[in-house]
C-alpha atoms as a PDB file:
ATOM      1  CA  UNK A   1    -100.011-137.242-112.507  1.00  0.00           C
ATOM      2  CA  UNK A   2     -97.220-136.715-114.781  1.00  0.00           C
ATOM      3  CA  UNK A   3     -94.950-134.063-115.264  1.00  0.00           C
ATOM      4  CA  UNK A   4     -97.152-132.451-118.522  1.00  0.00           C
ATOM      5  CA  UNK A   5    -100.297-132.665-116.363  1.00  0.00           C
ATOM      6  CA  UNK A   6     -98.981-130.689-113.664  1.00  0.00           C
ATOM      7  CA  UNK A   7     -97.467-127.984-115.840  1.00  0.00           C
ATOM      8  CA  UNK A   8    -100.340-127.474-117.693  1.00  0.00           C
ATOM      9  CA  UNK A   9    -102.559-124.618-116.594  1.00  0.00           C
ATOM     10  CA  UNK A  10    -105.977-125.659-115.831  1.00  0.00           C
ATOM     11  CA  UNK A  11    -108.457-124.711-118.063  1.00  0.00           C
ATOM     12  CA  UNK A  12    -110.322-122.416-115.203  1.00  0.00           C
ATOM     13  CA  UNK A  13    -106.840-120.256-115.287  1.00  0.00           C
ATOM     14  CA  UNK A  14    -106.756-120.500-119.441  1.00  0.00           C
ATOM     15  CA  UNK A  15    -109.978-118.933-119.408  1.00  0.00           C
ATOM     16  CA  UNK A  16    -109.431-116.577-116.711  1.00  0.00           C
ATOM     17  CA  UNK A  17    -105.993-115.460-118.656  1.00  0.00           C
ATOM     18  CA  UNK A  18    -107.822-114.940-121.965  1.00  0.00           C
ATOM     19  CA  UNK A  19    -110.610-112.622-120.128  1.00  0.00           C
ATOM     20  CA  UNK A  20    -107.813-110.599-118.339  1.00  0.00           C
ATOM     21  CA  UNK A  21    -105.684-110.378-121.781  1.00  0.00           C
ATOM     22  CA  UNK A  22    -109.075-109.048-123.403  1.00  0.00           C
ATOM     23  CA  UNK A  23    -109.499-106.409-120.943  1.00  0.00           C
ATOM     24  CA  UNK A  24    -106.272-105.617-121.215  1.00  0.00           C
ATOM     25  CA  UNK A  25    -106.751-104.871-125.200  1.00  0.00           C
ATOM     26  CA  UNK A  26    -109.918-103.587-124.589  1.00  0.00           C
ATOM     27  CA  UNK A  27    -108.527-100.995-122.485  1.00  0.00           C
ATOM     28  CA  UNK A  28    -105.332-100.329-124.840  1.00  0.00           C
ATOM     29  CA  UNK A  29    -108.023 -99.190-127.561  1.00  0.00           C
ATOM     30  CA  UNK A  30    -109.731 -96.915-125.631  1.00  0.00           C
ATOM     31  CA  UNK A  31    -106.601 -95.187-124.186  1.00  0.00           C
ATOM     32  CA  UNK A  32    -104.433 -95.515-126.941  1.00  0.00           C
ATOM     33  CA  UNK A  33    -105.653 -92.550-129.581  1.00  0.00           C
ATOM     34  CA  UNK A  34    -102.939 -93.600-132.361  1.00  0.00           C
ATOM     35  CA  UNK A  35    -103.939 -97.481-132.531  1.00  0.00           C
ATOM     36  CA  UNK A  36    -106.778 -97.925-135.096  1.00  0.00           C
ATOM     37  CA  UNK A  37    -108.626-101.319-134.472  1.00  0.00           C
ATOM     38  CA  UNK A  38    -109.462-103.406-136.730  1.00  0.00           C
ATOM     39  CA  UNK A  39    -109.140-107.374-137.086  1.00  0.00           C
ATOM     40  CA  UNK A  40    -106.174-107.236-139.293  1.00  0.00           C
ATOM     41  CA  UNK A  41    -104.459-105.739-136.016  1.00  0.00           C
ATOM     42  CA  UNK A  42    -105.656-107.146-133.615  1.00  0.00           C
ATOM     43  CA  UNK A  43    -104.809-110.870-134.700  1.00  0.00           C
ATOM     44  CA  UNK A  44    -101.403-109.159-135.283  1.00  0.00           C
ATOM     45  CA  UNK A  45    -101.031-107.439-131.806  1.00  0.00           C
ATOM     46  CA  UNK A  46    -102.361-111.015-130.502  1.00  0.00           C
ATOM     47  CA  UNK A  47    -100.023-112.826-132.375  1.00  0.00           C
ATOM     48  CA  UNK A  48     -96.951-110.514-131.072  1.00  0.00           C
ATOM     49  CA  UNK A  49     -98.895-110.979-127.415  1.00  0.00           C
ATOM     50  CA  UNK A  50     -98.651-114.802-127.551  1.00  0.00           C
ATOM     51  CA  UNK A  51     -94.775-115.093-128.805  1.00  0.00           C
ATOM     52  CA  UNK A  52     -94.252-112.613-125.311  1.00  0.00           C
ATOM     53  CA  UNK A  53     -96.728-115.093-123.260  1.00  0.00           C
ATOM     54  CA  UNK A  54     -94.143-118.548-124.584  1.00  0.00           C
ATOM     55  CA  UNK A  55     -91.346-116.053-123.481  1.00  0.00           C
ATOM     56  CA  UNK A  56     -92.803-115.470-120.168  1.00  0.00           C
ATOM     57  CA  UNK A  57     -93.212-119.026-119.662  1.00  0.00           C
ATOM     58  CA  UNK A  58     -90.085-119.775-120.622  1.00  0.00           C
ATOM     59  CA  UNK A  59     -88.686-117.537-117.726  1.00  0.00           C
ATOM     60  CA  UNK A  60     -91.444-119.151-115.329  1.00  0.00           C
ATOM     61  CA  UNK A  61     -94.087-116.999-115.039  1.00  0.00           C
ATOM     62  CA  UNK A  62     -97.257-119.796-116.190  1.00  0.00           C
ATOM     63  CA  UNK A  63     -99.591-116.958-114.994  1.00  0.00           C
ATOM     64  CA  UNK A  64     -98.119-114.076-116.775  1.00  0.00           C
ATOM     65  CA  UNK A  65    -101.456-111.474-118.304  1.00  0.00           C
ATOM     66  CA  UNK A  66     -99.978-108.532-120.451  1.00  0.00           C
ATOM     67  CA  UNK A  67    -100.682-105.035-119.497  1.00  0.00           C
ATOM     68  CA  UNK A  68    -101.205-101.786-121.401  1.00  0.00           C
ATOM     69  CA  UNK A  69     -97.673-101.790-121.623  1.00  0.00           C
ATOM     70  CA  UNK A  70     -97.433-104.732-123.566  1.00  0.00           C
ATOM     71  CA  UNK A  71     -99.612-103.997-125.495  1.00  0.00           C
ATOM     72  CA  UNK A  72     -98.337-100.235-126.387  1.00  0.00           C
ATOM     73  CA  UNK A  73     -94.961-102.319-126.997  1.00  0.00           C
ATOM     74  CA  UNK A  74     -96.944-104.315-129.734  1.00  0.00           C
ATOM     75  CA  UNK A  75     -97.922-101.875-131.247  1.00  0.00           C
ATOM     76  CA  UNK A  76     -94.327 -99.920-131.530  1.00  0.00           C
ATOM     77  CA  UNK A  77     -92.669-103.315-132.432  1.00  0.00           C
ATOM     78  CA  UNK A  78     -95.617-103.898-135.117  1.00  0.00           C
ATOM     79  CA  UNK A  79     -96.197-100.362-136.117  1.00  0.00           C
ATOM     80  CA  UNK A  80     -95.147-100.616-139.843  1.00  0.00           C
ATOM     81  CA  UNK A  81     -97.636-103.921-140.325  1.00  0.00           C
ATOM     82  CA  UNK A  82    -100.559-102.104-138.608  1.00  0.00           C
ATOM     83  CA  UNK A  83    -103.799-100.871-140.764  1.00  0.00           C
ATOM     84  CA  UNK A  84    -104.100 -97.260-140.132  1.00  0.00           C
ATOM     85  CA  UNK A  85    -106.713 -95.211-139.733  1.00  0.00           C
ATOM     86  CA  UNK A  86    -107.820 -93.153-143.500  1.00  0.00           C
ATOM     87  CA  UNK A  87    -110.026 -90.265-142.493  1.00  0.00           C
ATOM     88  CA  UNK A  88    -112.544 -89.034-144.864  1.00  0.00           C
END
């Protein structure tokens, strides 16, 4: 094997990273009253979620799942972007 092929994340982890992540924004919605969800913000809090996961990479952590945290960071760093909700 070369280098790439043994710094590249099989795809059983890939998969099991992108499951975790969902969870992870699936549980942000519910507890998170002031995010509205729609797909407008989530490709945008995914986006944000992916430039962290390079960083975290960068600093060595292949495995590296974001938490609620992250994901309430998102939102604050992309609050101004974000679809809100209009009530009726």
């Amino acid at each position: 094997m070369n280098c790439d092929q043994n710094s590249a994340l099989s795809q059983k982890v890939q998969q099991r990273i992108r499951v975790a992540t969902i969870f992870a924004y699936s549980r942000f919605c519910r507890e998170c009253l002031a995010y509205h969800h729609t797909l407008a913000n989530y490709l945008m809090l995914m986006d944000w979620i992916d430039e962290r996961r390079i960083e975290m990479q960068a600093e060595g952590r292949r495995h590296w799942v974001p938490s609620m945290r992250d994901f309430e960071q998102a939102m604050r760093d992309c609050w101004d972007d974000l679809v809100k909700s209009q009530e009726f």
